[in-house]
Every structure is written in structure tokens, then in C-alpha cells.
C-alpha atoms as a PDB file:
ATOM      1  CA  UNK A   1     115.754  -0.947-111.302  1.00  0.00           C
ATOM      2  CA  UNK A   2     116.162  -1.956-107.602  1.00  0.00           C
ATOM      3  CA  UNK A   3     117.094  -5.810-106.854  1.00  0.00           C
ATOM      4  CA  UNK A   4     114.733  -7.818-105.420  1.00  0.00           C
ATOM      5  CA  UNK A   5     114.620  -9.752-102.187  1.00  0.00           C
ATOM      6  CA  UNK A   6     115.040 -13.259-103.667  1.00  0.00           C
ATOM      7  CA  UNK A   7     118.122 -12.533-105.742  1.00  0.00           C
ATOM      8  CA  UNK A   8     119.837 -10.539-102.746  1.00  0.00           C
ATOM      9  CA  UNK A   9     119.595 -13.502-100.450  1.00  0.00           C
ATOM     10  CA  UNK A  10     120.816 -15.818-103.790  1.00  0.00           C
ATOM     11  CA  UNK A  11     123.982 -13.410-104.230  1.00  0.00           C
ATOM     12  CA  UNK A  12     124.575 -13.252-100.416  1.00  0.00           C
ATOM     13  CA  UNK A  13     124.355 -17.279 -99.675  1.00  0.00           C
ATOM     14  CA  UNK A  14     127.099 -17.257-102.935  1.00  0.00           C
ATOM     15  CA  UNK A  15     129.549 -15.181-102.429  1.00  0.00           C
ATOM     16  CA  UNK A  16     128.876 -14.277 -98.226  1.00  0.00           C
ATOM     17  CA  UNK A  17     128.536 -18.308 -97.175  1.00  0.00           C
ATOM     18  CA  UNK A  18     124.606 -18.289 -96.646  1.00  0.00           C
ATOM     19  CA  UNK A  19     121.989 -15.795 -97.081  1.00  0.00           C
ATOM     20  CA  UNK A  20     122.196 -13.827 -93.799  1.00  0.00           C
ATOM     21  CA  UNK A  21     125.577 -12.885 -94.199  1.00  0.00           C
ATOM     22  CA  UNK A  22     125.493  -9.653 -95.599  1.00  0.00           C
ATOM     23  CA  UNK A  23     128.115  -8.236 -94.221  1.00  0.00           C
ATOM     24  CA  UNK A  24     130.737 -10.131 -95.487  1.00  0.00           C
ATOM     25  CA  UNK A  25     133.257  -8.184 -97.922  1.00  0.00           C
ATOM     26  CA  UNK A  26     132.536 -10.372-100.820  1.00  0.00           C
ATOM     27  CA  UNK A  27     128.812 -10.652-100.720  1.00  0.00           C
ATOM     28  CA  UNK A  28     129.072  -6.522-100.854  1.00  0.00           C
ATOM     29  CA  UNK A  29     131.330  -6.586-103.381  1.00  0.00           C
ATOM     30  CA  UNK A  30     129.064  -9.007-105.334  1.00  0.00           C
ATOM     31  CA  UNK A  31     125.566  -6.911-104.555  1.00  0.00           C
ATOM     32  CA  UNK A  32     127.440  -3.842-106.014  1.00  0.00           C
ATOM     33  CA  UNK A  33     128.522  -5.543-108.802  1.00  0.00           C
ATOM     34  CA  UNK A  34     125.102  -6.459-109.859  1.00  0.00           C
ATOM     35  CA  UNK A  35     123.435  -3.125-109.026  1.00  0.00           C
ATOM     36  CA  UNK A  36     126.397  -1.106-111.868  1.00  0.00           C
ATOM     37  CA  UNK A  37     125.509  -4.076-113.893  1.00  0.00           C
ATOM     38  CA  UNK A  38     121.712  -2.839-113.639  1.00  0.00           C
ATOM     39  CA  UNK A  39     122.091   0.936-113.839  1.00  0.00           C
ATOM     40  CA  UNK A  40     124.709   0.550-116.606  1.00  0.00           C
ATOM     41  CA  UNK A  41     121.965  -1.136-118.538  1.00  0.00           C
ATOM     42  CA  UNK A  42     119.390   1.628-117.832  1.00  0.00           C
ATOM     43  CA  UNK A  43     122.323   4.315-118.714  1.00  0.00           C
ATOM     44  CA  UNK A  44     122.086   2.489-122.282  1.00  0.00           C
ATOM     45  CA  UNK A  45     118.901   3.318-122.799  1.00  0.00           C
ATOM     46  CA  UNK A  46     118.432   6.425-120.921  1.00  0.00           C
ATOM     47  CA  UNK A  47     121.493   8.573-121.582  1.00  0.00           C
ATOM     48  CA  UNK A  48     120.461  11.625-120.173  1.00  0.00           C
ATOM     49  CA  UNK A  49     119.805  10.040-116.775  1.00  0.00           C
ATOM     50  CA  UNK A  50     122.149  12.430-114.280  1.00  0.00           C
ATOM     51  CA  UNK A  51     121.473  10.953-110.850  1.00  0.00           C
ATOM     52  CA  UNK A  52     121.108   7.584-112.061  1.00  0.00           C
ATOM     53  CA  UNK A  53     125.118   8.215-113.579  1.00  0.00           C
ATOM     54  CA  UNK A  54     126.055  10.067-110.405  1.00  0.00           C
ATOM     55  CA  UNK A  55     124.525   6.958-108.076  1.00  0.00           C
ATOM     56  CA  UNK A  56     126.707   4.446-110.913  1.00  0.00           C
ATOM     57  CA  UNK A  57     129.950   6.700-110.079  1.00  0.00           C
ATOM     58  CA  UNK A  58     129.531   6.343-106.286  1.00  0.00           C
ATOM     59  CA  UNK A  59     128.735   2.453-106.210  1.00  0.00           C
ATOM     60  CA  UNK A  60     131.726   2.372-108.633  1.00  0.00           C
ATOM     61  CA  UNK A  61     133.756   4.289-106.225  1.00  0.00           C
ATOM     62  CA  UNK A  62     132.147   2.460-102.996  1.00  0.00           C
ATOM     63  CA  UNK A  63     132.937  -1.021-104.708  1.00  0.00           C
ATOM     64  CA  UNK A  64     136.439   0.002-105.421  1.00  0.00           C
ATOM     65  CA  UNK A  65     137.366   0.580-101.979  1.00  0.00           C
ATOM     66  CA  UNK A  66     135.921  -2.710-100.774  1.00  0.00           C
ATOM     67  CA  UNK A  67     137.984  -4.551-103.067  1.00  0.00           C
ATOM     68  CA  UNK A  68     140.943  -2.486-102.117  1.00  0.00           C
ATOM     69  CA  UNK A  69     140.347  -3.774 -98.285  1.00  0.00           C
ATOM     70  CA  UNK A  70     139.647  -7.081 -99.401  1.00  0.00           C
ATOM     71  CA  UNK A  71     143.031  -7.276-101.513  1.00  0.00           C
ATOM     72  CA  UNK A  72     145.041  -6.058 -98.655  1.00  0.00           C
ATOM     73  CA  UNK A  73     143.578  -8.276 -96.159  1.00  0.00           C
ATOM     74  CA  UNK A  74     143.185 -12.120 -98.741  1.00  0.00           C
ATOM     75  CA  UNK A  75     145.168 -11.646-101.546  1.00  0.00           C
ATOM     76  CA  UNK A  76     143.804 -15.421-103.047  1.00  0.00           C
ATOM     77  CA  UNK A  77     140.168 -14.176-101.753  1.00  0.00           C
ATOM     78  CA  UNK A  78     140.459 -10.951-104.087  1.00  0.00           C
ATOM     79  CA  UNK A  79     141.672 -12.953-107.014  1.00  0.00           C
ATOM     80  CA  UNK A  80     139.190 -15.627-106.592  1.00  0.00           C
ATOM     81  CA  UNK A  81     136.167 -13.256-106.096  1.00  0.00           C
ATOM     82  CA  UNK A  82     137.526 -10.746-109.560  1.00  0.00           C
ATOM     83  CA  UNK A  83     137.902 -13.971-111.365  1.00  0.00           C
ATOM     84  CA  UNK A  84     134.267 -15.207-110.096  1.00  0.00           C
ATOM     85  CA  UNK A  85     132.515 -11.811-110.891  1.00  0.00           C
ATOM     86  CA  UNK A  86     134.930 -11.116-114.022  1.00  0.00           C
ATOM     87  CA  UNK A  87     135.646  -7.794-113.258  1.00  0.00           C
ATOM     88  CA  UNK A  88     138.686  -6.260-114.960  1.00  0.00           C
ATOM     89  CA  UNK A  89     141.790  -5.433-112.651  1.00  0.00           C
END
């Protein structure tokens, strides 16, 4: 269920500019994104999964926040990066 290496450094040199900036608010945004998109999958199959649904709720939470900084600090960066991951805001 965990990402690996390769396609960490592939969503990192996307979204974050290259592949060691992992700090960036996008590239975080963007590794979230694709670990709900990877847990919601196993929550399909595995509905009685607790932790797994409490860890979704938190990265849910965690990635919320981020893109709260992110739209108070680049407005055109926020839309650009919802549009990019088409997230629903």
C-alpha cells in the first residue's frame, strides 16, 4: 500500500521542480493526494479496515491544511495545482 521510491521522486520533480525538493507545498500536497488515492482504493475492498480509515481521515485533514497555506500565500499556485491534481474545491 506504501508508494515506492521511484514514483515519489516522479511526483516530487512534477509538482516540487525536481526530485529533491520535497519540501515544497505542492509536491506535499501532490504525495498526499496519491497516498488517499491508494488507501481509498484499499477501503473499497477492505471495508472494515479501522486504522487504515483513521490514517485516510488524518492525510485528508493534513492535506487540507496545506492547501489552505498554499491558497493564502499563491492564490494562481492553488488553482493551478487543484486543477492539475483535480481535486474538488
Amino acid at each position: 500500500m506504501s508508494l515506492s521510491q521511484e514514483k515519489k521522486a516522479e511526483i516530487f520533480a512534477e509538482y516540487g521542480g525536481n526530485a529533491s525538493n520535497t519540501g515544497s507545498t505542492e509536491a506535499q500536497v501532490a504525495l498526499f493526494t496519491e497516498r488517499i488515492n491508494l488507501i481509498a482504493e484499499h477501503l473499497k475492498i477492505n471495508k472494515k479496515d479501522n486504522s487504515s480509515r483513521l490514517s485516510l481521515v488524518k492525510m485528508v485533514g493534513k492535506r487540507k491544511r496545506l492547501l489552505r497555506y498554499l491558497a493564502s500565500k499563491d492564490i494562481s499556485g492553488y488553482r493551478e495545482l487543484i486543477k492539475k491534481l483535480n481535486l474538488r474545491k
